[in-house]
C-alpha atoms as a PDB file:
ATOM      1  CA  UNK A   1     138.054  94.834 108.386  1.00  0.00           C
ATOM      2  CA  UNK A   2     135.284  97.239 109.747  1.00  0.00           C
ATOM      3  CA  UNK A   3     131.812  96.755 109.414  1.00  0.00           C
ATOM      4  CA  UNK A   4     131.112 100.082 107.306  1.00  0.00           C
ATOM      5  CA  UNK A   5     131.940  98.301 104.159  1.00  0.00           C
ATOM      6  CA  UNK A   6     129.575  95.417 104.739  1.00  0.00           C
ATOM      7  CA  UNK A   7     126.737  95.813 102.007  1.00  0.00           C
ATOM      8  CA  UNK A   8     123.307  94.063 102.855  1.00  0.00           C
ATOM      9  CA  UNK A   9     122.568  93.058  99.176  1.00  0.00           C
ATOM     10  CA  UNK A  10     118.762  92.876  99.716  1.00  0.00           C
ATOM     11  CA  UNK A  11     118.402  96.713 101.164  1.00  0.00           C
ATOM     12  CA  UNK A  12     121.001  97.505  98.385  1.00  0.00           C
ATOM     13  CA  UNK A  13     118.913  96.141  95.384  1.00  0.00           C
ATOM     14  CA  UNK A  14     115.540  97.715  96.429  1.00  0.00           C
ATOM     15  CA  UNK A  15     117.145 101.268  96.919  1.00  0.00           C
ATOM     16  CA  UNK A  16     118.729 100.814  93.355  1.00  0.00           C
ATOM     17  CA  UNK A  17     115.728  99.240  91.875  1.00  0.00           C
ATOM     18  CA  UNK A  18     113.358 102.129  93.606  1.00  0.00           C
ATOM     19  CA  UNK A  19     115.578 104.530  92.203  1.00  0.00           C
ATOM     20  CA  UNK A  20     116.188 102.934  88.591  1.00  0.00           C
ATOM     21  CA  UNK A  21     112.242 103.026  88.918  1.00  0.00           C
ATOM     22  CA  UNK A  22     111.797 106.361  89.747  1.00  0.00           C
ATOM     23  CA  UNK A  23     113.852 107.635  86.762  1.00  0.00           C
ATOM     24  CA  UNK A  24     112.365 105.226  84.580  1.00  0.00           C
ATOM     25  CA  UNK A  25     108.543 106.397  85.159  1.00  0.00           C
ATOM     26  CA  UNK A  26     109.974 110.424  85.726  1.00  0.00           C
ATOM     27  CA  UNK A  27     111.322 110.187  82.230  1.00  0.00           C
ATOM     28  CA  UNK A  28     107.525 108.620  80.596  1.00  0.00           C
ATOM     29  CA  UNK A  29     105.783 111.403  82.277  1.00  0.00           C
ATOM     30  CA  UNK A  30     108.383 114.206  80.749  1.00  0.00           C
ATOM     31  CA  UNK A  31     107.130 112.504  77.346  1.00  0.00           C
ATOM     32  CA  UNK A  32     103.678 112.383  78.392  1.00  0.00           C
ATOM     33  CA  UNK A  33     104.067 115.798  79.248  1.00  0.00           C
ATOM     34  CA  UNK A  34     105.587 116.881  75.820  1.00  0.00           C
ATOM     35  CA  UNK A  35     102.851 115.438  74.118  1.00  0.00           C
ATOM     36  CA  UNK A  36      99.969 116.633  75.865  1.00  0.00           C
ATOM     37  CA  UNK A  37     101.216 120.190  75.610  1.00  0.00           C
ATOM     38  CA  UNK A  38     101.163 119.822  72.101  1.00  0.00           C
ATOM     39  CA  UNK A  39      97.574 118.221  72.191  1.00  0.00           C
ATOM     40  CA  UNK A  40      95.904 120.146  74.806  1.00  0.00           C
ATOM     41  CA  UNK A  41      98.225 123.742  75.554  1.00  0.00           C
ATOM     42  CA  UNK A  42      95.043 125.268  76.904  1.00  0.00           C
ATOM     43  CA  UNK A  43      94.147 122.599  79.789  1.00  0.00           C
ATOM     44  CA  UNK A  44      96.337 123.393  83.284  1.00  0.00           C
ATOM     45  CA  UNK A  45      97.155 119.935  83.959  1.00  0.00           C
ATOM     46  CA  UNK A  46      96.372 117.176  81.231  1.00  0.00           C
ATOM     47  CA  UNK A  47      99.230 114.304  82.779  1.00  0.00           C
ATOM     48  CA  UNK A  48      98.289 115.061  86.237  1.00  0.00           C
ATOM     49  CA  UNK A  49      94.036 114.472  85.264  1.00  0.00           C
ATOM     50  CA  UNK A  50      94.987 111.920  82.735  1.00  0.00           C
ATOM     51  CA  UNK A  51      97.001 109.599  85.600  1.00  0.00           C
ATOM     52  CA  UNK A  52      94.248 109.993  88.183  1.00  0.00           C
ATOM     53  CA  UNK A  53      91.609 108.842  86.000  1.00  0.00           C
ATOM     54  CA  UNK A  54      93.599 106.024  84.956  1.00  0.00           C
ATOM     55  CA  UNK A  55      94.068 105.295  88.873  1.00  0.00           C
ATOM     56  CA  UNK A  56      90.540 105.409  89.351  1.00  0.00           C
ATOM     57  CA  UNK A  57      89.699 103.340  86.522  1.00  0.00           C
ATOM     58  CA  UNK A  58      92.427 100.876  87.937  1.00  0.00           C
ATOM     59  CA  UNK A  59      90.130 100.858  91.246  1.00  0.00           C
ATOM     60  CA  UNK A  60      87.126  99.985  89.973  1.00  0.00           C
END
């Protein structure tokens, strides 16, 4: 058996769980998105000001 099929479970399970992540958080910000157009459609870049003062507020 060659070594190419050996799967180190640990590496394996964060790039899955990095990636399921990813999606997961890409897919509340297309909603966020959505919503804030409908709220705001006049400011450039509600999501993008709204998650850095959130961040900041996190800080603190």
């Amino acid at each position: 058996m060659s070594d190419s099929k050996v799967v180190d479970f640990s590496s394996a399970g964060k790039k899955h769980r990095h990636a399921r992540e990813h999606e997961r958080k890409e897919a509340k910000v297309e909603d966020m998105r959505g919503r804030f157009a409908n709220a705001l459609p006049d400011k450039p870049t509600p999501v993008k000001d709204y998650l850095k003062k959130k961040r900041q507020k996190k800080k603190r």
